[in-house]
C-alpha atoms as a PDB file:
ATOM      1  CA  UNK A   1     -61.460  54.706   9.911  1.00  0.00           C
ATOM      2  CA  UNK A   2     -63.051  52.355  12.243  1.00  0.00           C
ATOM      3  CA  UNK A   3     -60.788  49.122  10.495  1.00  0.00           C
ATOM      4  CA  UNK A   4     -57.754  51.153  11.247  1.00  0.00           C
ATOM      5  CA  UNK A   5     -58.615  51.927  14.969  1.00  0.00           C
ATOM      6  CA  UNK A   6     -59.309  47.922  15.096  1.00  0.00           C
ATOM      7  CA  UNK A   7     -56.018  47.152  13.736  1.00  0.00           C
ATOM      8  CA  UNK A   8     -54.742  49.324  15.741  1.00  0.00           C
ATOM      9  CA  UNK A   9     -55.784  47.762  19.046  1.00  0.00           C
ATOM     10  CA  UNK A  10     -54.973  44.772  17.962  1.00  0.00           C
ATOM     11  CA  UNK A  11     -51.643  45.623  17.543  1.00  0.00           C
ATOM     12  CA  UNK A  12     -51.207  47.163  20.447  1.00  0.00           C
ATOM     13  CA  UNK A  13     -53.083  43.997  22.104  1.00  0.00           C
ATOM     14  CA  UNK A  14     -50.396  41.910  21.009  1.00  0.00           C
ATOM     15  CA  UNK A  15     -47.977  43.865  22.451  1.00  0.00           C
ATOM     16  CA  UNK A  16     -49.271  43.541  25.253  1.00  0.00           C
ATOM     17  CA  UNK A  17     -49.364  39.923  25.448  1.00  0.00           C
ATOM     18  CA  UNK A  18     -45.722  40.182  24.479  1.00  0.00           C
ATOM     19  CA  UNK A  19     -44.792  42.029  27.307  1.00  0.00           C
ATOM     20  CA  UNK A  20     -46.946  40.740  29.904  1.00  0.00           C
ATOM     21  CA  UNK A  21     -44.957  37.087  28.642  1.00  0.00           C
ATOM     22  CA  UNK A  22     -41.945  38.482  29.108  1.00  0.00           C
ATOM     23  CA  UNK A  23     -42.021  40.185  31.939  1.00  0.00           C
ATOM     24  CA  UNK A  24     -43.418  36.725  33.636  1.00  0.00           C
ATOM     25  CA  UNK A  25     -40.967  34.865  32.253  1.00  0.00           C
ATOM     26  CA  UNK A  26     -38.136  37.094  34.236  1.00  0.00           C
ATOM     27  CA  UNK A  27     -38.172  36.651  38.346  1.00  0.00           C
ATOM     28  CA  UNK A  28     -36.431  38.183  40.232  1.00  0.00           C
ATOM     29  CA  UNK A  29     -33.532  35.826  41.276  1.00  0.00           C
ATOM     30  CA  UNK A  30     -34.582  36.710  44.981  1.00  0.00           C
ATOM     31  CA  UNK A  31     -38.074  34.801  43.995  1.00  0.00           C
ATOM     32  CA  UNK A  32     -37.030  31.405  42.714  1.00  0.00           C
ATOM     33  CA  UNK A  33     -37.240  28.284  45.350  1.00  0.00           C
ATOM     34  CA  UNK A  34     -34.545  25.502  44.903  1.00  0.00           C
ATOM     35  CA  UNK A  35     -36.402  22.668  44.780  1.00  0.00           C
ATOM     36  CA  UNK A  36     -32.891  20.747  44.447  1.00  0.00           C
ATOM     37  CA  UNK A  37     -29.513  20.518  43.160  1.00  0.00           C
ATOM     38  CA  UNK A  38     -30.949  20.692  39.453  1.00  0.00           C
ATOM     39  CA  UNK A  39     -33.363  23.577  38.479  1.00  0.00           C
ATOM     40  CA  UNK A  40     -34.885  23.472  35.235  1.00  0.00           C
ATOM     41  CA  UNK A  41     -36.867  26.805  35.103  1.00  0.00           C
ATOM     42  CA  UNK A  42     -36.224  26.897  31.162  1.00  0.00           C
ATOM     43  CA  UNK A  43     -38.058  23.554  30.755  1.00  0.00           C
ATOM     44  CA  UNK A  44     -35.460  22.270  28.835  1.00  0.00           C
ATOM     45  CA  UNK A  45     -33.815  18.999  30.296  1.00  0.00           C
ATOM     46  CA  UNK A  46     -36.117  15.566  29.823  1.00  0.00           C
ATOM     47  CA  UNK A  47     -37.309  14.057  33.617  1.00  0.00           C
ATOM     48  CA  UNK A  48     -34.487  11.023  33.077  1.00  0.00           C
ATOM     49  CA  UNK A  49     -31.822  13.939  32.420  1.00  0.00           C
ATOM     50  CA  UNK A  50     -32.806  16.165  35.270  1.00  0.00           C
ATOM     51  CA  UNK A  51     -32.744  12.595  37.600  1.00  0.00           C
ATOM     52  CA  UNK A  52     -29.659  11.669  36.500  1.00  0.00           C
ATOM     53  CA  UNK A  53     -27.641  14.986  37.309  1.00  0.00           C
ATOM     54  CA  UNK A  54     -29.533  15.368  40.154  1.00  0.00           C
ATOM     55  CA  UNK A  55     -28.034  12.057  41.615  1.00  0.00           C
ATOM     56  CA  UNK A  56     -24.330  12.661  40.011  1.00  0.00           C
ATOM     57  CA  UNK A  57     -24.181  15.919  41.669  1.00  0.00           C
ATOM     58  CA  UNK A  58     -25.939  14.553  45.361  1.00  0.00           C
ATOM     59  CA  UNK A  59     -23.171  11.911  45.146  1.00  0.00           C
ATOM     60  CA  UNK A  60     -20.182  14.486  44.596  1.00  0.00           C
ATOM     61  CA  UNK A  61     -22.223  16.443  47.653  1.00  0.00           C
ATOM     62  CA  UNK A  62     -21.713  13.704  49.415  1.00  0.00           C
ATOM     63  CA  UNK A  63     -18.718  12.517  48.835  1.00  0.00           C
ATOM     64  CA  UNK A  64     -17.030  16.151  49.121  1.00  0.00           C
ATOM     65  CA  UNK A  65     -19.776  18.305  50.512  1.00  0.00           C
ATOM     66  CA  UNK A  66     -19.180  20.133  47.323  1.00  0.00           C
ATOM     67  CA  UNK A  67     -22.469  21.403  46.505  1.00  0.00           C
ATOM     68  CA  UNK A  68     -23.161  22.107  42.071  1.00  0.00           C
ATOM     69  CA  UNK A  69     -26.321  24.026  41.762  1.00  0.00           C
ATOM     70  CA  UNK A  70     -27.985  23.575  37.992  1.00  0.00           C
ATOM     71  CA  UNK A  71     -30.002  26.058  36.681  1.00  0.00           C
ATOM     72  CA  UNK A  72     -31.796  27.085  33.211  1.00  0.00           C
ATOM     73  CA  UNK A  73     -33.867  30.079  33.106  1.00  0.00           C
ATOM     74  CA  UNK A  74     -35.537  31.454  29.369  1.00  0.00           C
ATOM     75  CA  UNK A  75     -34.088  35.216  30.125  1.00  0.00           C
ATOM     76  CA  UNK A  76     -32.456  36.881  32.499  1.00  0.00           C
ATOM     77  CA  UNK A  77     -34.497  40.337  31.368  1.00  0.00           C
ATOM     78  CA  UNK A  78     -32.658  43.194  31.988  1.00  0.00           C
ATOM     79  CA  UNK A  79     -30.254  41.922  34.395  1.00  0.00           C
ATOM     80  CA  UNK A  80     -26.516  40.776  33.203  1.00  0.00           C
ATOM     81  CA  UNK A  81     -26.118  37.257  33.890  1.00  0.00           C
ATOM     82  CA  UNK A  82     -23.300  37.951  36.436  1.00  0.00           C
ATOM     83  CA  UNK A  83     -25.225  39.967  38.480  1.00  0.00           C
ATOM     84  CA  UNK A  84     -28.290  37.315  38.193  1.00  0.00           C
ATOM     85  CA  UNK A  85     -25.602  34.197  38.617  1.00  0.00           C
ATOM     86  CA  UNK A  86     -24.096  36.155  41.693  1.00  0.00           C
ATOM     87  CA  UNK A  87     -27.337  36.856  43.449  1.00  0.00           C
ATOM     88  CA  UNK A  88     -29.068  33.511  43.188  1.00  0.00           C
ATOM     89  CA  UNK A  89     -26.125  31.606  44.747  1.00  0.00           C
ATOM     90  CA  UNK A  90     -25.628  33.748  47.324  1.00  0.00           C
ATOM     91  CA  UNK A  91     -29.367  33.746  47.745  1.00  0.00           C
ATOM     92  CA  UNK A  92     -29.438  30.683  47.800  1.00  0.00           C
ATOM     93  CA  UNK A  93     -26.221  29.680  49.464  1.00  0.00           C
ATOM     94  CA  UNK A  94     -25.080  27.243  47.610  1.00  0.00           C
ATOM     95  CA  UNK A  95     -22.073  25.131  49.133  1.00  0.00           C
ATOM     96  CA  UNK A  96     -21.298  23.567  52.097  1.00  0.00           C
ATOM     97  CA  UNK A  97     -19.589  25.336  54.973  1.00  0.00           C
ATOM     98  CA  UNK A  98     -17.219  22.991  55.702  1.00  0.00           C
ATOM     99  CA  UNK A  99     -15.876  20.969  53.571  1.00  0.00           C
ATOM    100  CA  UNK A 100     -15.096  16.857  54.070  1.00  0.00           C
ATOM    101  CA  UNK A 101     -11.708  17.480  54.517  1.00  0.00           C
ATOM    102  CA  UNK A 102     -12.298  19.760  56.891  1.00  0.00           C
ATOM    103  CA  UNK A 103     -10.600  22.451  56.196  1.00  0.00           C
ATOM    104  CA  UNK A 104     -12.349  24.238  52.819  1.00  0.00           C
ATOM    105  CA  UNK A 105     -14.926  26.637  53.446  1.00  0.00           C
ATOM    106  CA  UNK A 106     -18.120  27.633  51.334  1.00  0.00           C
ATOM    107  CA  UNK A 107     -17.358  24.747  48.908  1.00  0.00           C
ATOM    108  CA  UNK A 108     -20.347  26.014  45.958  1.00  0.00           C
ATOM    109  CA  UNK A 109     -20.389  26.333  42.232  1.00  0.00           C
ATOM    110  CA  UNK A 110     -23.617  27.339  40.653  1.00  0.00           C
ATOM    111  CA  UNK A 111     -24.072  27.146  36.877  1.00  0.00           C
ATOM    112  CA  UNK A 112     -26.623  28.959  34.558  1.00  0.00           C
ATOM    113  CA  UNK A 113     -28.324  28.812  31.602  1.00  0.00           C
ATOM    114  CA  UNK A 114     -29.979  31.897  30.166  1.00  0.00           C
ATOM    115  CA  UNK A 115     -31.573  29.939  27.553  1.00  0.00           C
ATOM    116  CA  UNK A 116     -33.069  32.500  25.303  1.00  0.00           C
ATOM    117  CA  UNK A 117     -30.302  34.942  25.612  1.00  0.00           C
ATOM    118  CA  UNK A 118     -27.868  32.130  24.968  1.00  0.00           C
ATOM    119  CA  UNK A 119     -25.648  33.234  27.684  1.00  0.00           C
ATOM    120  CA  UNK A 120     -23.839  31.410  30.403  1.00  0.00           C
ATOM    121  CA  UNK A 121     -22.152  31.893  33.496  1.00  0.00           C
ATOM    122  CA  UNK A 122     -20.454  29.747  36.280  1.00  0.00           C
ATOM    123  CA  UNK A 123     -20.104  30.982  39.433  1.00  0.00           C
ATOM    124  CA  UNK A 124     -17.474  29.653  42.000  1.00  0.00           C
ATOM    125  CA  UNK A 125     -17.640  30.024  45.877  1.00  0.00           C
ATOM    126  CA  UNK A 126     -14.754  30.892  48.032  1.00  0.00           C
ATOM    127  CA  UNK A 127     -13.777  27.814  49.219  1.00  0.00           C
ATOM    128  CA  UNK A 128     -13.637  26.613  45.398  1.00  0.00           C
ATOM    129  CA  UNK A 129     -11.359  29.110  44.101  1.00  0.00           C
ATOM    130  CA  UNK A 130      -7.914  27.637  45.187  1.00  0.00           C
ATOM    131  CA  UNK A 131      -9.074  24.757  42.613  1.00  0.00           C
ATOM    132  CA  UNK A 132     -10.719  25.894  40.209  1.00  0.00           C
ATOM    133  CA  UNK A 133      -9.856  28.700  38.723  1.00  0.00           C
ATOM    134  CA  UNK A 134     -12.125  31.378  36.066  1.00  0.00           C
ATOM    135  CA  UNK A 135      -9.858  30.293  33.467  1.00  0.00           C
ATOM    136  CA  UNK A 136     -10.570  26.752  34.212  1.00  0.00           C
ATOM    137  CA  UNK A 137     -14.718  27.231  34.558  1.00  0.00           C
ATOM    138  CA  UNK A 138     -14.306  29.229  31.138  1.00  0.00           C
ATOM    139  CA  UNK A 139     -12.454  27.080  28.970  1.00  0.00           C
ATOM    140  CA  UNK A 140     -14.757  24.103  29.856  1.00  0.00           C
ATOM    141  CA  UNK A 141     -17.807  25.945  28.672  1.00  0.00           C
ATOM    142  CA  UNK A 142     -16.640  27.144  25.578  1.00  0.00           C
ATOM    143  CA  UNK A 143     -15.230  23.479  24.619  1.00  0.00           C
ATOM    144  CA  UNK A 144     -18.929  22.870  25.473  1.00  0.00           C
ATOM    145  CA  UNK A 145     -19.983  25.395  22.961  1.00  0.00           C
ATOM    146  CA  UNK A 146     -20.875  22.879  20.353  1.00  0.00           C
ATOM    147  CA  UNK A 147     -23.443  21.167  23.135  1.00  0.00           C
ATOM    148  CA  UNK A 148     -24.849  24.408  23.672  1.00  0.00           C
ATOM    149  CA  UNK A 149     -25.460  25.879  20.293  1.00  0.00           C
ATOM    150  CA  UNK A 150     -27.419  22.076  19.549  1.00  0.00           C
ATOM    151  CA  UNK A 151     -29.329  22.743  22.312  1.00  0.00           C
ATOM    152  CA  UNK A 152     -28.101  19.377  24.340  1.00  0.00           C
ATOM    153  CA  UNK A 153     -28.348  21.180  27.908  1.00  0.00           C
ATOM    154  CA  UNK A 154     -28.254  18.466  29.878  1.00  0.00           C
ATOM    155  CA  UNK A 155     -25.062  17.298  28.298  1.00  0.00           C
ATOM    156  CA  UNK A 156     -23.253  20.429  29.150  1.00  0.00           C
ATOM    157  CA  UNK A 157     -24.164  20.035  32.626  1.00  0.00           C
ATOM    158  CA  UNK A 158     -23.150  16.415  32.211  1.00  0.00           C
ATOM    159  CA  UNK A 159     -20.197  17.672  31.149  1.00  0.00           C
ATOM    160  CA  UNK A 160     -19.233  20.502  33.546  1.00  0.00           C
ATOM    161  CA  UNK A 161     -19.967  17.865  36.512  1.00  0.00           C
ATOM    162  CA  UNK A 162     -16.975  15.756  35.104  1.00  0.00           C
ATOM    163  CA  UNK A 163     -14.758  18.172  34.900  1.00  0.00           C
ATOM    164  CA  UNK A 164     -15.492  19.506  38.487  1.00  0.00           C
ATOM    165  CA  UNK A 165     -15.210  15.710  39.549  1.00  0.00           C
ATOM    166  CA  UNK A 166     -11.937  15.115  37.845  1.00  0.00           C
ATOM    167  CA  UNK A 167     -10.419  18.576  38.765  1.00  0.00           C
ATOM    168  CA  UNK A 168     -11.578  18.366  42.605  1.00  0.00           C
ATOM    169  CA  UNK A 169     -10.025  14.800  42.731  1.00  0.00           C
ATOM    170  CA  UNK A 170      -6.491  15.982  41.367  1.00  0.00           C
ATOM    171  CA  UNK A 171      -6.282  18.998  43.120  1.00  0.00           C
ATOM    172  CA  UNK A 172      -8.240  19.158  46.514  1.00  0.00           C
ATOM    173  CA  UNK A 173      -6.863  17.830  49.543  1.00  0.00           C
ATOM    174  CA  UNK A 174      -7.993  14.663  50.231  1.00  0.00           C
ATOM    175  CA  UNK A 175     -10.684  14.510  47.067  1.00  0.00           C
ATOM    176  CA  UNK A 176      -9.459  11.601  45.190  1.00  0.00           C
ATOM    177  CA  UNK A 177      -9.782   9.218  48.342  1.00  0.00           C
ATOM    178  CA  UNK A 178     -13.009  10.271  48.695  1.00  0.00           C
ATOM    179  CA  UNK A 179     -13.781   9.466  45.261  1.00  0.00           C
ATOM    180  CA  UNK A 180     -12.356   6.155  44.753  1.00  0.00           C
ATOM    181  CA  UNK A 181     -14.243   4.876  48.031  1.00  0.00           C
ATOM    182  CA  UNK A 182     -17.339   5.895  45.912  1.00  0.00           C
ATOM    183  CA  UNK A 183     -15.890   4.105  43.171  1.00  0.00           C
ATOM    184  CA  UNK A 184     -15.206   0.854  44.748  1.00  0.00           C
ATOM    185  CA  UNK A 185     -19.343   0.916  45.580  1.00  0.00           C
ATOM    186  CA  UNK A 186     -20.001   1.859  42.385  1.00  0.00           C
ATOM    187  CA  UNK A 187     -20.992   5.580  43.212  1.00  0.00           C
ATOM    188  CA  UNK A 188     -18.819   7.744  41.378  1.00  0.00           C
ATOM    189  CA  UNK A 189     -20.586  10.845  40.223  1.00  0.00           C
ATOM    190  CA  UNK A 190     -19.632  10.451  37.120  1.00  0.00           C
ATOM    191  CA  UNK A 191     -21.031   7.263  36.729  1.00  0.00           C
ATOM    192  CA  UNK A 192     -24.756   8.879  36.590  1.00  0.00           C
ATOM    193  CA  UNK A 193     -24.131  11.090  33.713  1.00  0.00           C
ATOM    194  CA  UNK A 194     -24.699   8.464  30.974  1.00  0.00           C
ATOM    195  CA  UNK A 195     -27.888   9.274  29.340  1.00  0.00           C
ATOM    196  CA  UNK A 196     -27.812  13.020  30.815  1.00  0.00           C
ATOM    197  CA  UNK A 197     -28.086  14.381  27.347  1.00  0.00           C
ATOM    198  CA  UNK A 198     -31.785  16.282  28.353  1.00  0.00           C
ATOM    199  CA  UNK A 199     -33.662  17.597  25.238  1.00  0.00           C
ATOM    200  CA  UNK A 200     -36.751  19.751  25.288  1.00  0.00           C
ATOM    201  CA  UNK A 201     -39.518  19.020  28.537  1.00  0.00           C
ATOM    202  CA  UNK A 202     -42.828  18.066  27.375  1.00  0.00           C
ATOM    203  CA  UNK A 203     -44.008  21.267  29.452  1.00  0.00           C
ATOM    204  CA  UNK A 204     -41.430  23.864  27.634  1.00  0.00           C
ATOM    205  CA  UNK A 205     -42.874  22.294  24.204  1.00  0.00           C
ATOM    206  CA  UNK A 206     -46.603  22.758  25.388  1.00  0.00           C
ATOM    207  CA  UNK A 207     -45.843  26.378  26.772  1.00  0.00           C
ATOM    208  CA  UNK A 208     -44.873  27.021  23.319  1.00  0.00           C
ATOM    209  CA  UNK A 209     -47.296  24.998  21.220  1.00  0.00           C
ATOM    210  CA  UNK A 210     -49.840  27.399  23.059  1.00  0.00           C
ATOM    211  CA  UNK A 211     -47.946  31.050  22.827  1.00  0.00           C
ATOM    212  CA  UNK A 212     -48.565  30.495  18.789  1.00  0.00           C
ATOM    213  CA  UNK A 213     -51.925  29.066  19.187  1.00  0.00           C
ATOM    214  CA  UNK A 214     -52.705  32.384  20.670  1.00  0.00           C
ATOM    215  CA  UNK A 215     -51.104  34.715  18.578  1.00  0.00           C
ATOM    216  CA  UNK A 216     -52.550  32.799  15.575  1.00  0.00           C
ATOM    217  CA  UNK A 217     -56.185  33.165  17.161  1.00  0.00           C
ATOM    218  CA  UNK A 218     -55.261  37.455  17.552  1.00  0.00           C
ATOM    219  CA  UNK A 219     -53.687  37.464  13.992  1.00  0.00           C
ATOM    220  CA  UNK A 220     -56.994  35.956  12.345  1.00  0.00           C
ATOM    221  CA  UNK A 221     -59.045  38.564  13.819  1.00  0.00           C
ATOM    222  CA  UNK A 222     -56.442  40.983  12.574  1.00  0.00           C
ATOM    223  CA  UNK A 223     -56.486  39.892   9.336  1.00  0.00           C
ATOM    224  CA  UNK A 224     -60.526  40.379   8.759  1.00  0.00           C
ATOM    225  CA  UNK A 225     -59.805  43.741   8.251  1.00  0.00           C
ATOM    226  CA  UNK A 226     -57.914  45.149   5.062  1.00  0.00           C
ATOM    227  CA  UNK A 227     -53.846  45.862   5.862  1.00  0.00           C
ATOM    228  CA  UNK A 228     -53.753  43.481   8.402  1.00  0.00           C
ATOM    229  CA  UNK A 229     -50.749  42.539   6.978  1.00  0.00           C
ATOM    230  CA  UNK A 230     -48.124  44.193   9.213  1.00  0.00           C
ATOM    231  CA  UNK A 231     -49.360  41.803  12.177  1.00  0.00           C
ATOM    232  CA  UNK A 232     -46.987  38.749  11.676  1.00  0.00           C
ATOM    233  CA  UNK A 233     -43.767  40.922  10.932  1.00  0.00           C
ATOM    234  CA  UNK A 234     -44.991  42.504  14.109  1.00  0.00           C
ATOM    235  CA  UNK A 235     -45.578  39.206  16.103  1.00  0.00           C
ATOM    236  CA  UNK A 236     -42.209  37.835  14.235  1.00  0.00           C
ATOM    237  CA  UNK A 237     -40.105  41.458  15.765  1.00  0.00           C
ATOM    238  CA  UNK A 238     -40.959  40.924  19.067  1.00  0.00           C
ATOM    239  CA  UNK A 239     -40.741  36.594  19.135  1.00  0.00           C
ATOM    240  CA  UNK A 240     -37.137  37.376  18.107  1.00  0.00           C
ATOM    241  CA  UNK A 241     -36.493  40.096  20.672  1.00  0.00           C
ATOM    242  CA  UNK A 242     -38.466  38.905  23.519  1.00  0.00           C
ATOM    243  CA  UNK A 243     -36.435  35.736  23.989  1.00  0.00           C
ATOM    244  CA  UNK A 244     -39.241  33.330  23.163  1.00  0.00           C
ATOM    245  CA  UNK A 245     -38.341  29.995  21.516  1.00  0.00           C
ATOM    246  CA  UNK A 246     -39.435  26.308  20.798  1.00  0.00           C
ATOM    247  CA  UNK A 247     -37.767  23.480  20.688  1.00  0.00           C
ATOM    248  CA  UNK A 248     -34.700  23.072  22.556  1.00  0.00           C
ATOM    249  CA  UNK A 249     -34.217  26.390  23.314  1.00  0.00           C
ATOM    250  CA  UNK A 250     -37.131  25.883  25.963  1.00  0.00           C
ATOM    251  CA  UNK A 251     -40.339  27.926  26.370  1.00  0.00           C
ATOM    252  CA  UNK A 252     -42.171  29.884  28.717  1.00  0.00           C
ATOM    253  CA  UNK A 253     -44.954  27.251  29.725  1.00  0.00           C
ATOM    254  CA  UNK A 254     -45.196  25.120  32.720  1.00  0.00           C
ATOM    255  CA  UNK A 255     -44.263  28.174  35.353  1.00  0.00           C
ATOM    256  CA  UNK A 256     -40.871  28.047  37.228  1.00  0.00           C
ATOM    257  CA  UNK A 257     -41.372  25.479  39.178  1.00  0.00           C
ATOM    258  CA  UNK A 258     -39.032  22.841  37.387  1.00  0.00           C
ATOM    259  CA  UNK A 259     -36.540  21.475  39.711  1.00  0.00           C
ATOM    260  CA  UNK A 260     -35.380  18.516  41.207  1.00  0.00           C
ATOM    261  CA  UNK A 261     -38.346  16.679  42.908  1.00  0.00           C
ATOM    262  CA  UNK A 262     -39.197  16.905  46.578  1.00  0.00           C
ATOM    263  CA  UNK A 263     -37.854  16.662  49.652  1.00  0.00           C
ATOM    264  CA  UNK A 264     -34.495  19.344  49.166  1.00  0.00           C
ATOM    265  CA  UNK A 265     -33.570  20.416  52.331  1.00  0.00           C
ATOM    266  CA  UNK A 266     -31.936  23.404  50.442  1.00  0.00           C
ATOM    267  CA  UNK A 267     -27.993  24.371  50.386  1.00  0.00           C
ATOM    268  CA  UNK A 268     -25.673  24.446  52.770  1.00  0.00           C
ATOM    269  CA  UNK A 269     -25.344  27.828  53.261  1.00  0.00           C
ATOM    270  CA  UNK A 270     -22.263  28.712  51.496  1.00  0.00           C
ATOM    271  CA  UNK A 271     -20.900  32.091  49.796  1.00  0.00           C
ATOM    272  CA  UNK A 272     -19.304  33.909  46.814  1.00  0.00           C
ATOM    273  CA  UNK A 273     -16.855  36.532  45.751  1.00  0.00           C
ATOM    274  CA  UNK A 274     -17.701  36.855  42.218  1.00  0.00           C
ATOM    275  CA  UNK A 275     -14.907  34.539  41.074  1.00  0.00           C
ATOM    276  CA  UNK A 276     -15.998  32.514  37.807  1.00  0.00           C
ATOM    277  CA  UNK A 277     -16.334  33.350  34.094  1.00  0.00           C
ATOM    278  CA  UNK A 278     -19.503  33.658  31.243  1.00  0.00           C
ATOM    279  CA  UNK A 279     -19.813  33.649  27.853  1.00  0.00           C
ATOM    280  CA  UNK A 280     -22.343  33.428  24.853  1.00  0.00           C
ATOM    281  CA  UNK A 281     -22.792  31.030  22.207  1.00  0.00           C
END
């Protein structure tokens, strides 16, 4: 009697932990502090990826004021990824409210990465719209599918800024001029994207290296006691559905404080209709 009522705690012990991980590894969207253009709360873009996107898309802001917000998070929780996507840029404000030209107003895209949940979504701020389009935003990311689904993060970003880049230049007033005076000083966005191929951080790998190092310390008490054995199929169920994951599909280590390095004066204010597209892969 007394080793089921242990193995019975200890169960319910671990699901504890489970959910007490979980439910830190989902802020509200309301909570998290841009700390710059990039924001790798997933942990899942190297320092020289995260650098390298951060510049590409400071250089587009500046070039443009077109502002590309960056983020990974492990989970969104409970939350659909629109409604998360939708409330962190207008939290956050993400775009410029005028323009270069002069003329476009609330010039923001934000994209995110639900890691875990392997879902996506691209949001696009009014001024934006008249250039590109949800069908555009949604056929980039699926061609980026493959990038995703191998965990290469920092080349879909990589990726996304290009496209943004070369779409903004054909179609936005006054864009491509813009751009090629970068280019003749050897600025171009694009130019910064290289190497921005961002696997795993060394703090997402950590994070994760010491969620099992727990678990295995609870398991080996569980297993002192006789039919322990439904622990691990236990500790398996809820790895799978609570989102948690090594490698390059981040971790929950290292907090949410992964962004772009100091000194952000934050965005620029801009807002959002809901205009963009999502998708899974």
């Amino acid at each position: 009697m007394g080793l089921r009522v242990k193995r019975v705690g200890l169960i319910v012990v671990a699901l504890l932990v489970t959910v007490a991980l979980r439910a830190q590894a989902v802020p509200a969207a309301s909570s998290l502090k841009p700390q710059g253009l990039v924001n790798d709360y997933a942990h899942v873009l190297s320092p020289d990826a995260a650098s390298q996107l951060e510049q590409a898309a400071e250089a587009l802001n500046q070039a443009l004021k077109v502002q590309v917000a960056m983020v990974t998070v492990t989970t969104t929780g409970q939350t659909d990824i629109f409604d998360y996507s939708y409330a962190l840029a207008q939290h956050w404000g993400v775009g410029a409210k005028v323009a270069a030209n002069g003329q476009d107003k609330d010039t923001g895209l934000l994209i995110l990465l639900a890691v875990n949940d392997r879902k996506y979504f691209t949001q696009v701020g009014y001024g934006l719209e008249p250039y590109i389009t949800d069908a555009d935003v949604g056929t980039w990311m699926r061609d980026l599918t493959p990038e995703l689904r191998a965990g290469r993060y920092g080349a879909v970003f990589a990726g996304m800024l290009q496209q943004i880049e070369t779409t903004l230049a054909a179609r936005m007033p006054g864009a491509a001029k813009q751009l090629q005076a970068m280019s003749a000083q050897g600025q171009l966005p694009s130019r910064s994207l290289r190497d921005a191929r961002g696997g795993p951080s060394p703090a997402g790998q950590l994070g994760f290296i010491v969620f099992l190092i727990v678990i295995w310390i609870i398991g080996a008490f569980a297993m002192r006691g006789r039919g322990g054995g439904c622990f691990w199929p236990l500790v398996f169920f809820s790895m799978m559905n609570g989102g948690f994951g090594g490698g390059n599909r981040g971790g929950w280590g290292g907090g949410f404080g992964g962004g772009g390095g100091g000194g952000f004066g934050g965005f620029g204010g801009g807002g959002f209709g809901g205009g963009g597209a999502g998708g899974s892969w």
